[in-house]
Protein backbone atom coordinates (compact mmCIF):
# COMPACT_ATOMS: atom_id res chain seq x y z
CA UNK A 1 1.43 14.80 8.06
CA UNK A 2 -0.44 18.39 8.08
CA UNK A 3 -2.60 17.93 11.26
CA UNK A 4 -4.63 20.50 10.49
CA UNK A 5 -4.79 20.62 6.63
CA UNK A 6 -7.63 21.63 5.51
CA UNK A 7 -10.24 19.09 3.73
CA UNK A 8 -11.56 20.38 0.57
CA UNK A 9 -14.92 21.65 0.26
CA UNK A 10 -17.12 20.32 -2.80
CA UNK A 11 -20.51 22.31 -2.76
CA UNK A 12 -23.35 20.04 -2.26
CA UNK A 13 -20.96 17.43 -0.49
CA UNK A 14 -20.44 16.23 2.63
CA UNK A 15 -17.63 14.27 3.78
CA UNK A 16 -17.43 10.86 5.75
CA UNK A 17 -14.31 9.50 7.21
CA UNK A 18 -12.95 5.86 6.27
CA UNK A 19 -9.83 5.07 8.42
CA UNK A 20 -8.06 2.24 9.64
CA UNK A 21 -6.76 1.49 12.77
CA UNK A 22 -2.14 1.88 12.11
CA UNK A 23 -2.08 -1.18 14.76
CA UNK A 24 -4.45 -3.62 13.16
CA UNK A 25 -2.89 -2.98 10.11
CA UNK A 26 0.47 -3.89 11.30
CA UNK A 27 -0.77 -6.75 13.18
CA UNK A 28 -2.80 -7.94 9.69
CA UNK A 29 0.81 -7.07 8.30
CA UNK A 30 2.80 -9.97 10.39
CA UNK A 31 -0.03 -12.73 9.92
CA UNK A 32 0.44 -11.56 6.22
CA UNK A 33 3.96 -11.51 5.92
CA UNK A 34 4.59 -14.91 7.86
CA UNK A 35 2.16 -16.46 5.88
CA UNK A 36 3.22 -15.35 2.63
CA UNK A 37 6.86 -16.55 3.44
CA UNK A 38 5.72 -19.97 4.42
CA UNK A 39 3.78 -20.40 1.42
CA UNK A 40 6.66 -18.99 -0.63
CA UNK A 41 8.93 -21.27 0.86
CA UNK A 42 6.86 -24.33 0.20
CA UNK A 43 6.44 -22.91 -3.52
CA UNK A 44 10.28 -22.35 -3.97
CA UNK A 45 11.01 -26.39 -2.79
CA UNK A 46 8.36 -27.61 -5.08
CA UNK A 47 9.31 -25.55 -8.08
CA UNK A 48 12.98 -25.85 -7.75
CA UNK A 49 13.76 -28.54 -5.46
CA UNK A 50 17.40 -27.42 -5.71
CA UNK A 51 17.61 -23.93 -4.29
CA UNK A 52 19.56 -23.50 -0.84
CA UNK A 53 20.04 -20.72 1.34
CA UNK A 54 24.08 -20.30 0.36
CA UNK A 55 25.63 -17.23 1.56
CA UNK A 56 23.11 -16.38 3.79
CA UNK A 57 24.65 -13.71 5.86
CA UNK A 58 25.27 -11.54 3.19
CA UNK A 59 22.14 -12.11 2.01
CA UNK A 60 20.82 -10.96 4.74
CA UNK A 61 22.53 -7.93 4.50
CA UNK A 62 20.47 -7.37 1.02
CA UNK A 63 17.27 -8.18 1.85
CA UNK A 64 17.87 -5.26 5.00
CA UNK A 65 18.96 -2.71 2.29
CA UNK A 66 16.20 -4.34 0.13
CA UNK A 67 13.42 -3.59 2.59
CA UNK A 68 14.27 0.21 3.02
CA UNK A 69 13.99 0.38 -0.32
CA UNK A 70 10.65 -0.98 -1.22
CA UNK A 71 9.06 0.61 1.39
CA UNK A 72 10.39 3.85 -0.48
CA UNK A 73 9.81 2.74 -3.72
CA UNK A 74 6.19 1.20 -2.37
CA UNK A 75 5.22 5.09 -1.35
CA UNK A 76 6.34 6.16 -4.76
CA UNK A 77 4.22 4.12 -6.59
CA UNK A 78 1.31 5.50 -4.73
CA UNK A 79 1.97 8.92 -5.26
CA UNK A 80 3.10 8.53 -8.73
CA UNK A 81 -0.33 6.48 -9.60
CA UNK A 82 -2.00 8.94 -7.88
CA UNK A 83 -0.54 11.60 -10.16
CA UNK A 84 -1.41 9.79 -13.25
CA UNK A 85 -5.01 9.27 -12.42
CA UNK A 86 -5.57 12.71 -10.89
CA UNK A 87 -3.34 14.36 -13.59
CA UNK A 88 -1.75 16.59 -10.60
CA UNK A 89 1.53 17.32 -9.99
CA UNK A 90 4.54 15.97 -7.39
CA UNK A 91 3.36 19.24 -5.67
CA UNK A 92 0.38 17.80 -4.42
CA UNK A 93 2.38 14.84 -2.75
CA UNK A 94 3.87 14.43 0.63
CA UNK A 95 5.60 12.06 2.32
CA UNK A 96 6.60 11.43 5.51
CA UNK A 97 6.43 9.07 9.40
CA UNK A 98 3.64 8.34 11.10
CA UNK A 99 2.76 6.35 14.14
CA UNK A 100 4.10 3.00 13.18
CA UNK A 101 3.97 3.78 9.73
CA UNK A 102 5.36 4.91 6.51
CA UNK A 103 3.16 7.61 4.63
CA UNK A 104 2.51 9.40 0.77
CA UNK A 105 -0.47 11.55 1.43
CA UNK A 106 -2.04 13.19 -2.28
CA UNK A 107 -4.15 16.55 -1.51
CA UNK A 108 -6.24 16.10 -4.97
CA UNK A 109 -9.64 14.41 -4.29
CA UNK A 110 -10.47 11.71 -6.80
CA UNK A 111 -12.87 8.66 -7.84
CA UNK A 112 -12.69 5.60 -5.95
CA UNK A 113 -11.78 3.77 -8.86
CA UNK A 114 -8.30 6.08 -8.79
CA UNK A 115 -7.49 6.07 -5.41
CA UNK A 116 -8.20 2.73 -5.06
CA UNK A 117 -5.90 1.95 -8.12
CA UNK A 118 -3.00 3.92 -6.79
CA UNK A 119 -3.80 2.26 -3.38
CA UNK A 120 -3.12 -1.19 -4.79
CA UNK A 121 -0.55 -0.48 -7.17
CA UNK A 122 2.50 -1.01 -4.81
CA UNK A 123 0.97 -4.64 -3.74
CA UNK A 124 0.79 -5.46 -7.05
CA UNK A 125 4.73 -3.88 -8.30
CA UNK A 126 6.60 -4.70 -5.16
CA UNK A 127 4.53 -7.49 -3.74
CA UNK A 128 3.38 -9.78 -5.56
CA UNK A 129 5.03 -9.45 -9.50
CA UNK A 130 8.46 -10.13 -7.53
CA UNK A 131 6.83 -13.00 -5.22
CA UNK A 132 5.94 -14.90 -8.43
CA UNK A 133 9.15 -14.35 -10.20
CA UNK A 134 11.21 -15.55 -7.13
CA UNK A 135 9.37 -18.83 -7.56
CA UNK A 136 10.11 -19.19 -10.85
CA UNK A 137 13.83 -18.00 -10.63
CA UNK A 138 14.17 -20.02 -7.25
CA UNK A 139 15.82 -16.54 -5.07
CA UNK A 140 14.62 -17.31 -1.26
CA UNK A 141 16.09 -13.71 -0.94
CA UNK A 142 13.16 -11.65 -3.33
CA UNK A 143 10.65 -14.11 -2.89
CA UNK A 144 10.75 -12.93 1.78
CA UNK A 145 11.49 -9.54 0.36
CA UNK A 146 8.22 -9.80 -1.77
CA UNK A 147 6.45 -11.42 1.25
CA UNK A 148 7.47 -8.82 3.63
CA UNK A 149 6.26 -5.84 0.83
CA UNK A 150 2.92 -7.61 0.50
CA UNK A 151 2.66 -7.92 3.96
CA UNK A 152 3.09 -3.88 4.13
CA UNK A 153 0.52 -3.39 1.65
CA UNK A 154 -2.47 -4.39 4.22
CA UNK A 155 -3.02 -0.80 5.63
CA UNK A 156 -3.43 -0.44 2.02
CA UNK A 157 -6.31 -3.46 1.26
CA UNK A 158 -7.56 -2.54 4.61
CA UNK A 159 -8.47 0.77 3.27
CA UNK A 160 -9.63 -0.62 -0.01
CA UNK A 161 -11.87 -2.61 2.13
CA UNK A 162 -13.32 0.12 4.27
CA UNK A 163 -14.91 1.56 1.01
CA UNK A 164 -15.93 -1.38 -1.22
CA UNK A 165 -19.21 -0.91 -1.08
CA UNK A 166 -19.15 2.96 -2.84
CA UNK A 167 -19.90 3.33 -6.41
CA UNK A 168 -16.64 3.73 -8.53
CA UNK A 169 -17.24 6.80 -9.22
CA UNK A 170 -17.49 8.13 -5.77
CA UNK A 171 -15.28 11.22 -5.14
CA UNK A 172 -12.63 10.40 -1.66
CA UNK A 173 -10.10 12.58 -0.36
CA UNK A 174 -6.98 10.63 1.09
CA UNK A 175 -7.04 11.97 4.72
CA UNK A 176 -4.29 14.13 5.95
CA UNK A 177 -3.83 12.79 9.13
CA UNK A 178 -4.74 9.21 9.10
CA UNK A 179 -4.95 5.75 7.81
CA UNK A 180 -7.84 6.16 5.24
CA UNK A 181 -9.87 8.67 3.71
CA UNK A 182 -12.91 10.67 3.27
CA UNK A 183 -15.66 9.98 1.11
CA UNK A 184 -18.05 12.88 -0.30
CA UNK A 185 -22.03 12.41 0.06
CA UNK A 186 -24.04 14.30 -2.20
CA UNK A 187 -26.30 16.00 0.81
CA UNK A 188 -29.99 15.54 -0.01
CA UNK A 189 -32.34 18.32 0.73
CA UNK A 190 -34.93 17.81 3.24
């Protein structure tokens, strides 16, 4: 990420940082992830009593391939919502590694209601749509896959969380170098 990037200005705002902590989010991730899988695997006996773990090693193999994937295709969908609801362009995007994690960073500022929508957008495509269809189609393979990508998603809820108590409406900046963003405050004269 730009380190030093600068934040953009709105007159008459201030801004006020909302970030998580990388580490609690991965930890939240594992409890998450294990969790989901258990439940999912108690789902996928009760719905089809008859699915087995054949060819497992190969399997295995998939849901590897699988996981680089969606964590790809889970920073996509970020930046793509985030283009759709801040009508910018793949310009404005970047992508890229940071401390124990994976990273699509949008330079637009934008409601709340936006950037929370393209915040939550890849738990909802690559989390939990596929967890639900694995249950019904009885694949122990998409159904860890969709645990593990809804486990990745809580640096994303985490950050949801950290500003649920603006307005919708509220302008936030996705910050450059962090977990989070900023939020504008209209500043009041005194």
């Amino acid at each position: 990420m730009a380190k030093h990037e600068p934040i953009p200005q709105i007159e008459g705002f201030e801004t006020e940082q909302r970030t998580i902590s990388i580490v609690a989010a991965n930890v939240w991730a594992m409890g998450v992830m294990a969790i989901a899988a258990a439940v999912g695997m108690l789902l996928l006996h009760w719905v089809n009593a008859d699915f087995s773990f054949k060819n497992a090693p190969f399997q295995m193999l998939i849901l590897t391939v699988g996981l680089f994937v969606g964590i790809v295709v889970h920073e996509l969908i970020h930046g793509l919502t985030w283009m759709l609801v801040t009508h910018s362009g793949f310009s404005h995007l970047r992508f890229g590694f940071m401390t124990g994690a994976v990273y699509c960073h949008i330079d637009v500022p934008m409601t709340k209601r936006a950037y929370v929508t393209g915040a939550l957008m890849p738990l909802l495509l690559v989390g939990v749509v596929p967890y639900v269809i694995s249950i019904f189609v009885g694949s122990w393979l998409l159904m860890l896959l969709a645990a593990i990508m809804i486990g990745s998603a809580m640096g994303d809820v985490m950050i949801v969380w950290a500003i649920r108590h603006e307005d919708a409406d509220t302008l936030v900046y996705d910050h450059p170098s962090e977990g989070g963003c900023l939020v504008y405050r209209k500043i009041t004269p005194q």
